[in-house]
PDB file of N, CA and C in Angstrom:
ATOM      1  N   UNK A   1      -8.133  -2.691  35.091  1.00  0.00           N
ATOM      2  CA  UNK A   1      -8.386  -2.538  33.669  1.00  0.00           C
ATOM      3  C   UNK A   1      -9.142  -1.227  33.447  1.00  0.00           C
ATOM      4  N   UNK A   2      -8.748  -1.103  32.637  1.00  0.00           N
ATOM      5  CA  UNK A   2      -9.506   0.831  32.434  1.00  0.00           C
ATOM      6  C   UNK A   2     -10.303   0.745  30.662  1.00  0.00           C
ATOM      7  N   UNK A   3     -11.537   1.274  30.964  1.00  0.00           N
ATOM      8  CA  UNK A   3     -12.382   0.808  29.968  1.00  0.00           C
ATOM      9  C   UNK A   3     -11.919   2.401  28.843  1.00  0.00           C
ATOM     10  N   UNK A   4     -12.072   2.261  27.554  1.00  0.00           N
ATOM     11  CA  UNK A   4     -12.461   3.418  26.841  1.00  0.00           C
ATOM     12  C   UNK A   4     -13.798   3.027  25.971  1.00  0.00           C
ATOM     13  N   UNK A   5     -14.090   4.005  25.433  1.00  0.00           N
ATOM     14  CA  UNK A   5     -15.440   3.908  24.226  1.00  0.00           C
ATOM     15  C   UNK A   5     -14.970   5.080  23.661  1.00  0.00           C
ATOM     16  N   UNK A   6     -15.662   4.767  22.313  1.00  0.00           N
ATOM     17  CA  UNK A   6     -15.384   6.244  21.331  1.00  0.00           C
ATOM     18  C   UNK A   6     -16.252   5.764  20.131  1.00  0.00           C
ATOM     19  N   UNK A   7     -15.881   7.088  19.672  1.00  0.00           N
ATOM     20  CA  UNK A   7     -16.388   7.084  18.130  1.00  0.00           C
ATOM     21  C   UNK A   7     -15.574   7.886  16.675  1.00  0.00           C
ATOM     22  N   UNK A   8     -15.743   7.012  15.716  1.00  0.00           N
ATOM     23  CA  UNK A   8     -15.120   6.997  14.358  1.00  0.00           C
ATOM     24  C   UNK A   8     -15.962   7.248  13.189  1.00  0.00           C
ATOM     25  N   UNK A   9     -15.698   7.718  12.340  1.00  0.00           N
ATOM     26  CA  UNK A   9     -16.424   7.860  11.173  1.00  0.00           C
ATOM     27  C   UNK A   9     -15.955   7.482   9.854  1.00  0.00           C
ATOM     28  N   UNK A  10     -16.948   6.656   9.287  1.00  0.00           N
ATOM     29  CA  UNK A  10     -17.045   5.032   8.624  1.00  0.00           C
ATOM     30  C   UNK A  10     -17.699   6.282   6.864  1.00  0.00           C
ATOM     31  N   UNK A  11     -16.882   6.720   5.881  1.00  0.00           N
ATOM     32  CA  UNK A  11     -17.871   7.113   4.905  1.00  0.00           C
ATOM     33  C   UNK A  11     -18.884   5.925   4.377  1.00  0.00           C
ATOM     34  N   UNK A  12     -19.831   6.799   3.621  1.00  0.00           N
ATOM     35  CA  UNK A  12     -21.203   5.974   3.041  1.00  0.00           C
ATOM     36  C   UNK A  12     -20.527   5.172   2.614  1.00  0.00           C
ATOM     37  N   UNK A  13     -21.205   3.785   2.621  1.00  0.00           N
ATOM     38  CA  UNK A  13     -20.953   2.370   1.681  1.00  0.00           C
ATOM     39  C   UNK A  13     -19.701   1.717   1.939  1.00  0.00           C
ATOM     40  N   UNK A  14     -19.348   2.041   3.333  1.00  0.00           N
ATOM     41  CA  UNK A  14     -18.043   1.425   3.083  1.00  0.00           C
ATOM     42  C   UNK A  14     -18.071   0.596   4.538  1.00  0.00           C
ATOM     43  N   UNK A  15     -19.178   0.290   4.913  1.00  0.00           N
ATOM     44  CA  UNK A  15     -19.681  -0.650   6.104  1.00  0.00           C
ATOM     45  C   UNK A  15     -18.614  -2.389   5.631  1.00  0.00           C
ATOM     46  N   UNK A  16     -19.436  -2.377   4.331  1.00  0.00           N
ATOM     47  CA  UNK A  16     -18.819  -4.045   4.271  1.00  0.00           C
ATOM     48  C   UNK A  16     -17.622  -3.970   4.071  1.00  0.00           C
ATOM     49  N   UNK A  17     -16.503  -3.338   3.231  1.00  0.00           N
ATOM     50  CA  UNK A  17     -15.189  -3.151   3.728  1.00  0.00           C
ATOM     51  C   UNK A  17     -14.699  -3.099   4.848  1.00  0.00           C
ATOM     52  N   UNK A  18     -15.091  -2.305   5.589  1.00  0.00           N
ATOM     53  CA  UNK A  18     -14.562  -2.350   6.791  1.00  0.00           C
ATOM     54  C   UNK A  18     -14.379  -3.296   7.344  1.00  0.00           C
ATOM     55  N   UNK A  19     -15.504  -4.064   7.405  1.00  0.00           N
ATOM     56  CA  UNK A  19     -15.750  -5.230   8.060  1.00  0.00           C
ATOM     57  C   UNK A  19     -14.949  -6.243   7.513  1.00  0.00           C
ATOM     58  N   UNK A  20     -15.145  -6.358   6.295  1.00  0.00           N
ATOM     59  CA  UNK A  20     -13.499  -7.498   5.730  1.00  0.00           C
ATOM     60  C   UNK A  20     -12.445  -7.197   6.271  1.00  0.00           C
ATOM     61  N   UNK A  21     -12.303  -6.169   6.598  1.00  0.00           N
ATOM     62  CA  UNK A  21     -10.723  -5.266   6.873  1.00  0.00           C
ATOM     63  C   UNK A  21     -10.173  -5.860   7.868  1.00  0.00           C
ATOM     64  N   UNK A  22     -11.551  -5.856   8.855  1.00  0.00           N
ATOM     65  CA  UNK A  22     -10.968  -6.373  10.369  1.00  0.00           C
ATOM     66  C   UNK A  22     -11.108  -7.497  10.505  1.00  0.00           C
ATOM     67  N   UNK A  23     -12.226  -8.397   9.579  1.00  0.00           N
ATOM     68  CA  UNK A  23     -12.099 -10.199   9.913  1.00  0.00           C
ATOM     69  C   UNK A  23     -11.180 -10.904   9.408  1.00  0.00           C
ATOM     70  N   UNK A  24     -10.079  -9.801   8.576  1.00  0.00           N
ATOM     71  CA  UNK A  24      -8.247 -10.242   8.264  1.00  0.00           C
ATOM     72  C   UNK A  24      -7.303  -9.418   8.967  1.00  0.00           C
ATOM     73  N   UNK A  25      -7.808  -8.741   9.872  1.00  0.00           N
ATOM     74  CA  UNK A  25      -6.824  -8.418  10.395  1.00  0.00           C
ATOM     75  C   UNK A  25      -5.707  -8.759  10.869  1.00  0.00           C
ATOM     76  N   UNK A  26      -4.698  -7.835  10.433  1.00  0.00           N
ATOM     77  CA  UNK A  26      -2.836  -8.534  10.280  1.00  0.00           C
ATOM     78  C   UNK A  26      -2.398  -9.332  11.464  1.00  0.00           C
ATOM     79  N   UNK A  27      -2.112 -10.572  11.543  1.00  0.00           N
ATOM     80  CA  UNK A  27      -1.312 -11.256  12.775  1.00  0.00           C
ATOM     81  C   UNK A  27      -0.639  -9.849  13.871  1.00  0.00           C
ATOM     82  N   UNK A  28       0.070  -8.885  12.836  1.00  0.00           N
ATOM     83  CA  UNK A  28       0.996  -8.317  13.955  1.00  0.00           C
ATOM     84  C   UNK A  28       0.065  -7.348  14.575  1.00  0.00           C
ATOM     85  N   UNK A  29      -1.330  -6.988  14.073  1.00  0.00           N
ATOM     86  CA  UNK A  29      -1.578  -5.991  14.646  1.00  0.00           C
ATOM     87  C   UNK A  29      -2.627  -6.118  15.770  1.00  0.00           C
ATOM     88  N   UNK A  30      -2.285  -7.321  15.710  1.00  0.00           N
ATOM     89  CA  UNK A  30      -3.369  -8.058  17.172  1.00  0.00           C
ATOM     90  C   UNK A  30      -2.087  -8.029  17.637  1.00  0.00           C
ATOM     91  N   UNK A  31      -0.653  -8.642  17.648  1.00  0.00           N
ATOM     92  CA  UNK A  31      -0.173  -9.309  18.852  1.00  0.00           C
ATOM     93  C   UNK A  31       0.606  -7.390  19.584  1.00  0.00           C
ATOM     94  N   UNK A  32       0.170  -6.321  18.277  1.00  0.00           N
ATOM     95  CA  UNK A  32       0.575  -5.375  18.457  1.00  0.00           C
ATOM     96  C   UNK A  32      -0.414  -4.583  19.920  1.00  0.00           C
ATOM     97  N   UNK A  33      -1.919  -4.906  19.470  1.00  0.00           N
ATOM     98  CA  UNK A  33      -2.937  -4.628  20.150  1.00  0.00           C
ATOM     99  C   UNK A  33      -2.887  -5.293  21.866  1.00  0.00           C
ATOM    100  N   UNK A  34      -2.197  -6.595  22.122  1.00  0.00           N
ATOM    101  CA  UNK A  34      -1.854  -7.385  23.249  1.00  0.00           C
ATOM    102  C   UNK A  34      -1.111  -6.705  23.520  1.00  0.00           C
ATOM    103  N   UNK A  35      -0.124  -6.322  22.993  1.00  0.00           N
ATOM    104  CA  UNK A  35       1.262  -5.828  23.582  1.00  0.00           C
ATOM    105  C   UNK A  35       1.745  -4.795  24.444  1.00  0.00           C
ATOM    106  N   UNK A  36       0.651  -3.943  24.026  1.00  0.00           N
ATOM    107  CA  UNK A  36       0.369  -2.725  24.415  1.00  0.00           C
ATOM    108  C   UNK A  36      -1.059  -2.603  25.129  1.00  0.00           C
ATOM    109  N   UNK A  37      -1.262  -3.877  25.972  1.00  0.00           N
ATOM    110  CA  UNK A  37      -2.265  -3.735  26.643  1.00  0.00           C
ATOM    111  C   UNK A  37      -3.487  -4.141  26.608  1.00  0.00           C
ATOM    112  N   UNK A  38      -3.663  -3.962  24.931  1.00  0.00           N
ATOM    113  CA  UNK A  38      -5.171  -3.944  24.736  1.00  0.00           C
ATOM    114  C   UNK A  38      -6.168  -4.936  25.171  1.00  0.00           C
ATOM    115  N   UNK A  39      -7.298  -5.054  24.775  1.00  0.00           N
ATOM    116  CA  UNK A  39      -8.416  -5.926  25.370  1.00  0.00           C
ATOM    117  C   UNK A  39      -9.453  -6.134  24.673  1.00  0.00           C
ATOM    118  N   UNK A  40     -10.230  -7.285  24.659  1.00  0.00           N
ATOM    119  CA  UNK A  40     -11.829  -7.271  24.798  1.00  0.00           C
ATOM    120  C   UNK A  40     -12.258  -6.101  23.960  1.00  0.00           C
ATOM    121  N   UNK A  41     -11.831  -5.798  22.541  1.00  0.00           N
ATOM    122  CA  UNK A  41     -11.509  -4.739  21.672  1.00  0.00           C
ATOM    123  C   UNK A  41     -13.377  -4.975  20.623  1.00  0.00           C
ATOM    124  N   UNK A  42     -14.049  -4.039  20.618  1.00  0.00           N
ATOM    125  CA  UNK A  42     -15.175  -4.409  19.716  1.00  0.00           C
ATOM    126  C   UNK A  42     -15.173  -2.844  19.271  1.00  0.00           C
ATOM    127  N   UNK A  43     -16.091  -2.867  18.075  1.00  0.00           N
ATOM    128  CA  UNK A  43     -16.459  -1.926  16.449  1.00  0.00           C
ATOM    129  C   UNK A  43     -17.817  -2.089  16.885  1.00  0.00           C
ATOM    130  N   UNK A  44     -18.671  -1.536  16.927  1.00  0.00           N
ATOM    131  CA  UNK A  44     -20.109  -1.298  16.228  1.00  0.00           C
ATOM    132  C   UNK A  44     -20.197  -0.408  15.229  1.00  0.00           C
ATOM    133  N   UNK A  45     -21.329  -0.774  14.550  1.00  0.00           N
ATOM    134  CA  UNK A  45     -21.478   0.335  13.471  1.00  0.00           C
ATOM    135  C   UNK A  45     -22.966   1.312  13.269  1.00  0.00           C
ATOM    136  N   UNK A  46     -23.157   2.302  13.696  1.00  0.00           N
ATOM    137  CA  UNK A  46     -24.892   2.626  13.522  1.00  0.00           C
ATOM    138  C   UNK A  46     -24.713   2.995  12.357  1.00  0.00           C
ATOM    139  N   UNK A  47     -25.368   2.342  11.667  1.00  0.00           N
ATOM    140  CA  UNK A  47     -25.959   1.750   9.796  1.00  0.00           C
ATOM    141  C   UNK A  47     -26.335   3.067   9.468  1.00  0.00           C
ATOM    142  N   UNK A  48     -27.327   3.578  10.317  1.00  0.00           N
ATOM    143  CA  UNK A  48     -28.322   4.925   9.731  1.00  0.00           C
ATOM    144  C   UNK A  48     -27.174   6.341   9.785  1.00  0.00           C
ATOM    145  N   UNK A  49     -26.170   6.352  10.475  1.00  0.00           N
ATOM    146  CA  UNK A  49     -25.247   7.451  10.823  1.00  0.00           C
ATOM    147  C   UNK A  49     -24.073   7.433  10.178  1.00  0.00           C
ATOM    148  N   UNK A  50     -23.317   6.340   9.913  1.00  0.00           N
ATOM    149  CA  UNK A  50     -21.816   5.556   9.186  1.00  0.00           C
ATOM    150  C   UNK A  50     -21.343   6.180  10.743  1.00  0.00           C
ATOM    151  N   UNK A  51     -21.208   5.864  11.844  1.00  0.00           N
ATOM    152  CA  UNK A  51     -20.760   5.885  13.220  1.00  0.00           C
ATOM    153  C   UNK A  51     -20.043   5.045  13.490  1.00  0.00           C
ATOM    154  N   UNK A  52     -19.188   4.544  14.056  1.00  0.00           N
ATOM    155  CA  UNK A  52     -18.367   3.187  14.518  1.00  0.00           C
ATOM    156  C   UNK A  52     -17.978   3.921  15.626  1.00  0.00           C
ATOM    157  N   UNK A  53     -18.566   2.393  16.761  1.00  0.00           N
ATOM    158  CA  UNK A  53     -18.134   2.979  17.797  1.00  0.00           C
ATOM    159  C   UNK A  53     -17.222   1.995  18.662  1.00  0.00           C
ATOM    160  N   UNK A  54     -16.197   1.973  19.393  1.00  0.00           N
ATOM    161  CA  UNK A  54     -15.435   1.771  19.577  1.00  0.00           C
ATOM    162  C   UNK A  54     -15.363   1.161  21.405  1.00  0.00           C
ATOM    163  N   UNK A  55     -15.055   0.082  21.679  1.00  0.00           N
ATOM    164  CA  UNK A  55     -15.174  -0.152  22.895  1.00  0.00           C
ATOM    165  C   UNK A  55     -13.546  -1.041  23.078  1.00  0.00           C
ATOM    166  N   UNK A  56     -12.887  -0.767  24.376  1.00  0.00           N
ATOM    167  CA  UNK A  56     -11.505  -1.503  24.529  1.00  0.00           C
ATOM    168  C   UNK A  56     -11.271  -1.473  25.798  1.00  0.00           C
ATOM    169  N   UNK A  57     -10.761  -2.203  26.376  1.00  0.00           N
ATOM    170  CA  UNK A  57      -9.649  -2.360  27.400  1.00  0.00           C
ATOM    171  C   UNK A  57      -8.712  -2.330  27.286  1.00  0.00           C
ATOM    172  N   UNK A  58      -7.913  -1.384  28.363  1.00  0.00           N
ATOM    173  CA  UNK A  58      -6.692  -1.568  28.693  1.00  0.00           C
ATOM    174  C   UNK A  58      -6.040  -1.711  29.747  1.00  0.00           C
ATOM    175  N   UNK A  59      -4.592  -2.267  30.007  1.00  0.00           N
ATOM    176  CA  UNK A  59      -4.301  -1.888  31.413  1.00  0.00           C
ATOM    177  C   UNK A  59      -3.337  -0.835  31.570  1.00  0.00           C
ATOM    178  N   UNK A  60      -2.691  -0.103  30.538  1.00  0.00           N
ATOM    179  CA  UNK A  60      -2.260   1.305  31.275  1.00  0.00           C
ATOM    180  C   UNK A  60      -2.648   2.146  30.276  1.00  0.00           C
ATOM    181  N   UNK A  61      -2.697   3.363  30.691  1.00  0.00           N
ATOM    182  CA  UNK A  61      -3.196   4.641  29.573  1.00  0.00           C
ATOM    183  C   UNK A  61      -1.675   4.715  28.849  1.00  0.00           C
ATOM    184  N   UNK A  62      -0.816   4.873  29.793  1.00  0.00           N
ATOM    185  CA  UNK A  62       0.754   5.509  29.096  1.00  0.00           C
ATOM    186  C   UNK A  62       0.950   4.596  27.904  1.00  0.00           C
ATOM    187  N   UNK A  63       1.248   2.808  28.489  1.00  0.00           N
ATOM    188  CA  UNK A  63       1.275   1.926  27.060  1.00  0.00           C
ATOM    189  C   UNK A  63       0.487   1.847  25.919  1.00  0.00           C
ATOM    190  N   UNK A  64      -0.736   2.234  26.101  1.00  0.00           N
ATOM    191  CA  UNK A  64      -1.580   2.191  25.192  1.00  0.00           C
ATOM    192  C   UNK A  64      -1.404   2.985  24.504  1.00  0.00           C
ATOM    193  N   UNK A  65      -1.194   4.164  24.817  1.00  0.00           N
ATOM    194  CA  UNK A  65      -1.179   5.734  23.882  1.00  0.00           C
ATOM    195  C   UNK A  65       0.479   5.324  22.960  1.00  0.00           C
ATOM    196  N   UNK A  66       1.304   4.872  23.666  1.00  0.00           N
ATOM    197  CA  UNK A  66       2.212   4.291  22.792  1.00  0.00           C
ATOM    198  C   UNK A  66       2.364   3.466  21.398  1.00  0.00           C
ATOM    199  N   UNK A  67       0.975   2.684  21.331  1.00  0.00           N
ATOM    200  CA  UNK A  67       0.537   1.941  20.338  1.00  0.00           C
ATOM    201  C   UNK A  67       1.120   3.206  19.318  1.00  0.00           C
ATOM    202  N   UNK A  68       0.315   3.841  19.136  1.00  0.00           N
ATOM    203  CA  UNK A  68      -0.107   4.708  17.886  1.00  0.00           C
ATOM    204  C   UNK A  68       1.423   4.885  17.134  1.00  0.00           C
ATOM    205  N   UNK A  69       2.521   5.378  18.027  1.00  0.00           N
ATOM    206  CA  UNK A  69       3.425   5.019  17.102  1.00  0.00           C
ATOM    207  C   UNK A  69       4.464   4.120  16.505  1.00  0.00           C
ATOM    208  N   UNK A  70       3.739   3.223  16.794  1.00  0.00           N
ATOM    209  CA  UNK A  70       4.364   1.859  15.953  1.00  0.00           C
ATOM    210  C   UNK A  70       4.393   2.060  14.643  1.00  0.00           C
ATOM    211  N   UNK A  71       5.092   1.086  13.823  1.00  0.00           N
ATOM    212  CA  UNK A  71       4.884   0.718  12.610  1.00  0.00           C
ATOM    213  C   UNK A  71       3.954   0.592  11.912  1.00  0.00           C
ATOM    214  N   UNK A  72       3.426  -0.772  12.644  1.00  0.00           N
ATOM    215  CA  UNK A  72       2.381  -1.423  12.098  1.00  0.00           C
ATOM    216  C   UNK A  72       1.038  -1.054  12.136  1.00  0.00           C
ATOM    217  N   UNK A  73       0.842  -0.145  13.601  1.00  0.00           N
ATOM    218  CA  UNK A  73       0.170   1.111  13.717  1.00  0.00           C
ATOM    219  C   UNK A  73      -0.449   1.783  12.712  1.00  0.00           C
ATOM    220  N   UNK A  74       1.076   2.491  12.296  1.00  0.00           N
ATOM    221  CA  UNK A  74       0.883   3.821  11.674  1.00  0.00           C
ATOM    222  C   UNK A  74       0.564   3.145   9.851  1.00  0.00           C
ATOM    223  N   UNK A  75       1.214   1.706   9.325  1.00  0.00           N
ATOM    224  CA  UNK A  75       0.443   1.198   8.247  1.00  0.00           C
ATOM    225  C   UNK A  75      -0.661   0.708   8.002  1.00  0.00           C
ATOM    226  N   UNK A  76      -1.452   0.256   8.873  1.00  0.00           N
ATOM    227  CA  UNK A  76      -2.994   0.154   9.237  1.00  0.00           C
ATOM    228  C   UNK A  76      -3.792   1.381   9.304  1.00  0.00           C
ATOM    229  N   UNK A  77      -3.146   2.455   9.607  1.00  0.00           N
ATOM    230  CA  UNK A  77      -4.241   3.731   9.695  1.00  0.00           C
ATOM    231  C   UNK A  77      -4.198   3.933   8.161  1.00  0.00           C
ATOM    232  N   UNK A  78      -2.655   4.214   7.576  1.00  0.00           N
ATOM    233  CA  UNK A  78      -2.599   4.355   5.618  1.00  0.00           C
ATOM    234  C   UNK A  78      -3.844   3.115   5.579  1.00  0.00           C
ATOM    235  N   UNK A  79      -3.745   1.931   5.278  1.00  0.00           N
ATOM    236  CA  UNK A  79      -4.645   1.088   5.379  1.00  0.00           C
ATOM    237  C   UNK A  79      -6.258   1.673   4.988  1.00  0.00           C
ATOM    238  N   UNK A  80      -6.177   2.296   5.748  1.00  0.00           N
ATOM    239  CA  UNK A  80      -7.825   2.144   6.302  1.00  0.00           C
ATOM    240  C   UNK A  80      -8.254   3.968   6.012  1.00  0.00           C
ATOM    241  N   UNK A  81      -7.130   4.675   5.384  1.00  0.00           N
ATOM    242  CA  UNK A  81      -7.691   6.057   5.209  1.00  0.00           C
ATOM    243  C   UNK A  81      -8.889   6.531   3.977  1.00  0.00           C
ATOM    244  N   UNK A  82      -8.590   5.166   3.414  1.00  0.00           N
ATOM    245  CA  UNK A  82      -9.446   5.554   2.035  1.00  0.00           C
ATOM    246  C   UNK A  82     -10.903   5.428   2.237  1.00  0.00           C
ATOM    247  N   UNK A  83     -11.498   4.917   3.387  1.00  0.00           N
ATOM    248  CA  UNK A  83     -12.729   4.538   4.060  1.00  0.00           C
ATOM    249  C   UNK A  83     -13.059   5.033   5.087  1.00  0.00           C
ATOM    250  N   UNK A  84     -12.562   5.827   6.067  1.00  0.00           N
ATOM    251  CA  UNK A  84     -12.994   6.901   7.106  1.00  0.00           C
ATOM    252  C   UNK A  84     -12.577   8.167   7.023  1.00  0.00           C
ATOM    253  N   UNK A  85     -12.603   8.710   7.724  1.00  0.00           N
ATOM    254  CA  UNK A  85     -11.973  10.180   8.290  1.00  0.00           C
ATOM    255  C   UNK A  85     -11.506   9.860   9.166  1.00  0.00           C
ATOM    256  N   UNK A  86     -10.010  10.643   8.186  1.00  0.00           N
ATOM    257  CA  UNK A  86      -8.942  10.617   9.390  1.00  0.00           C
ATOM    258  C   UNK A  86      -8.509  11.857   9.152  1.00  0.00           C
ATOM    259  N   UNK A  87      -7.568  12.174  10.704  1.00  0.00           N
ATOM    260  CA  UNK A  87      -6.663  13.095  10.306  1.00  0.00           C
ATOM    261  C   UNK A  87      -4.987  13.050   9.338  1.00  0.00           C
ATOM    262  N   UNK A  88      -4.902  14.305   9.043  1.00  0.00           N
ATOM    263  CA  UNK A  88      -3.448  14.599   8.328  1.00  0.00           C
ATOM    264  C   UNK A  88      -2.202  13.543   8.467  1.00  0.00           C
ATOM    265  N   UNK A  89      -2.700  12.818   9.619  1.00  0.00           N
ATOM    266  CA  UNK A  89      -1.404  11.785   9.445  1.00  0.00           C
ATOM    267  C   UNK A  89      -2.199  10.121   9.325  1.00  0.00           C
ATOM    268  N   UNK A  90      -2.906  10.616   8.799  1.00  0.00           N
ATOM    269  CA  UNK A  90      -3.758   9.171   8.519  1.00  0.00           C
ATOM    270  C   UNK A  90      -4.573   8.497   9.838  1.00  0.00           C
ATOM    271  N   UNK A  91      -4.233   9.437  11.253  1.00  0.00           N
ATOM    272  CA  UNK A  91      -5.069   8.752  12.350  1.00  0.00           C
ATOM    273  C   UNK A  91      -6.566   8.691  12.009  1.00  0.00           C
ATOM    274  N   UNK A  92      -7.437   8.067  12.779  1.00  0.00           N
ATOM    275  CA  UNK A  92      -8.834   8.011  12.444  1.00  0.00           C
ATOM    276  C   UNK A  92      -9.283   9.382  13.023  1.00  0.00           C
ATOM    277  N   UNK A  93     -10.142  10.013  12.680  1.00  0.00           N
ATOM    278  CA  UNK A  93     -11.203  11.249  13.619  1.00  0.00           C
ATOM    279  C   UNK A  93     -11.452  10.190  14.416  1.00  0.00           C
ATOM    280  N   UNK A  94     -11.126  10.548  15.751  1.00  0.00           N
ATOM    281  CA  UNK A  94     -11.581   9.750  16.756  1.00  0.00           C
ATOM    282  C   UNK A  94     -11.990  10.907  17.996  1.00  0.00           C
ATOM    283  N   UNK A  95     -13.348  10.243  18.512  1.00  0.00           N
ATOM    284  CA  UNK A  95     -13.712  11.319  19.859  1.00  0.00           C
ATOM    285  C   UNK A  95     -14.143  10.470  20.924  1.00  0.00           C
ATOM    286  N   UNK A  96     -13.179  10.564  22.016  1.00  0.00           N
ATOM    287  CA  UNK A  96     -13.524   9.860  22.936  1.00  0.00           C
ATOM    288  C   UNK A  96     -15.033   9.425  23.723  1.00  0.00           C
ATOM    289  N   UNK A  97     -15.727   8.842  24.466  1.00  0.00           N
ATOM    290  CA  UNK A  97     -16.544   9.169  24.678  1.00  0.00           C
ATOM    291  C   UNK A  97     -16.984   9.014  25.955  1.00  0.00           C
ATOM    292  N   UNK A  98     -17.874   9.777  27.153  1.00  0.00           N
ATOM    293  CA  UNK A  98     -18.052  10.029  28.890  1.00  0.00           C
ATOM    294  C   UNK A  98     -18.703   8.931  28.847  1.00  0.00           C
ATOM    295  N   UNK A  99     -17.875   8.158  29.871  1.00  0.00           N
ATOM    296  CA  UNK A  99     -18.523   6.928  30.589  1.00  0.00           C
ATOM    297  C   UNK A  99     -19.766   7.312  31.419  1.00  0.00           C
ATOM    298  N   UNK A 100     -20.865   6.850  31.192  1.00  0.00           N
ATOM    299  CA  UNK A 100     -22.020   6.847  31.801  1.00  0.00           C
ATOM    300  C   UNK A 100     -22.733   5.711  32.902  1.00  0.00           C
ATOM    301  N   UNK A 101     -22.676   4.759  32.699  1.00  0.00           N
ATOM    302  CA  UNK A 101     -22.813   3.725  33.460  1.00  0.00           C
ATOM    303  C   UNK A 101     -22.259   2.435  33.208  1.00  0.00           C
ATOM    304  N   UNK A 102     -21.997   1.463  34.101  1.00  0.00           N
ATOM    305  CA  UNK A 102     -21.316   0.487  34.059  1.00  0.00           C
ATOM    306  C   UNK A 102     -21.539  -0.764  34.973  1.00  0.00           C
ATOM    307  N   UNK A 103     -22.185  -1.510  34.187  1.00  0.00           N
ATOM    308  CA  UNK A 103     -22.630  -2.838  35.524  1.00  0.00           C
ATOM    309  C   UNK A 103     -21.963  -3.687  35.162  1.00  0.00           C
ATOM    310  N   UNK A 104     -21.365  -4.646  36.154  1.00  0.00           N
ATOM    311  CA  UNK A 104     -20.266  -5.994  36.307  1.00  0.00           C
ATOM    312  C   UNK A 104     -20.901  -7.233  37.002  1.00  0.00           C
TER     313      UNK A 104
END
């Protein structure tokens, strides 16, 4: 399993949206998120920054990076553009982030 972390940017006041956003999140875009690997998928948010940070598993890099151009994908990012920064095609600003330590 291969871990990622990252970070997203959440504009002012739009913490509690978000958060509705994802405690309905679409049937397909979980079984989309399985499908392609995913995992053990969590959001934090640092309140004082509008930061969201991003923690997932996967088991291959190639399938995973595949996600993004799905469908259901690419209507969840429209979705969700009116409340972060994203880029030109509606992806999120996303920046990966250096694994530092890791205890099991």
């Amino acid at each position: 399993m291969i871990r990622k972390g990252f970070k997203m940017f959440l504009y002012p006041g739009m913490a509690q949206e978000y958060e509705k956003r994802h405690k309905e999140l679409w049937p397909e875009m979980k079984d989309m998120i399985h499908a392609h690997g995913g995992h053990n998928y969590s959001i934090y948010l640092d309140q004082e920054t509008n930061v969201l940070y991003g923690y997932l598993e996967v088991e291959d890099e190639e399938l995973w990076a595949k996600s993004a151009d799905t469908a259901i994908n690419r209507k969840w990012w429209d979705y969700m553009a009116d409340i972060m920064e994203t880029n030109e095609d509606n992806s999120p600003v996303c920046v990966d982030l250096e694994p530092m330590f890791y205890l099991q």
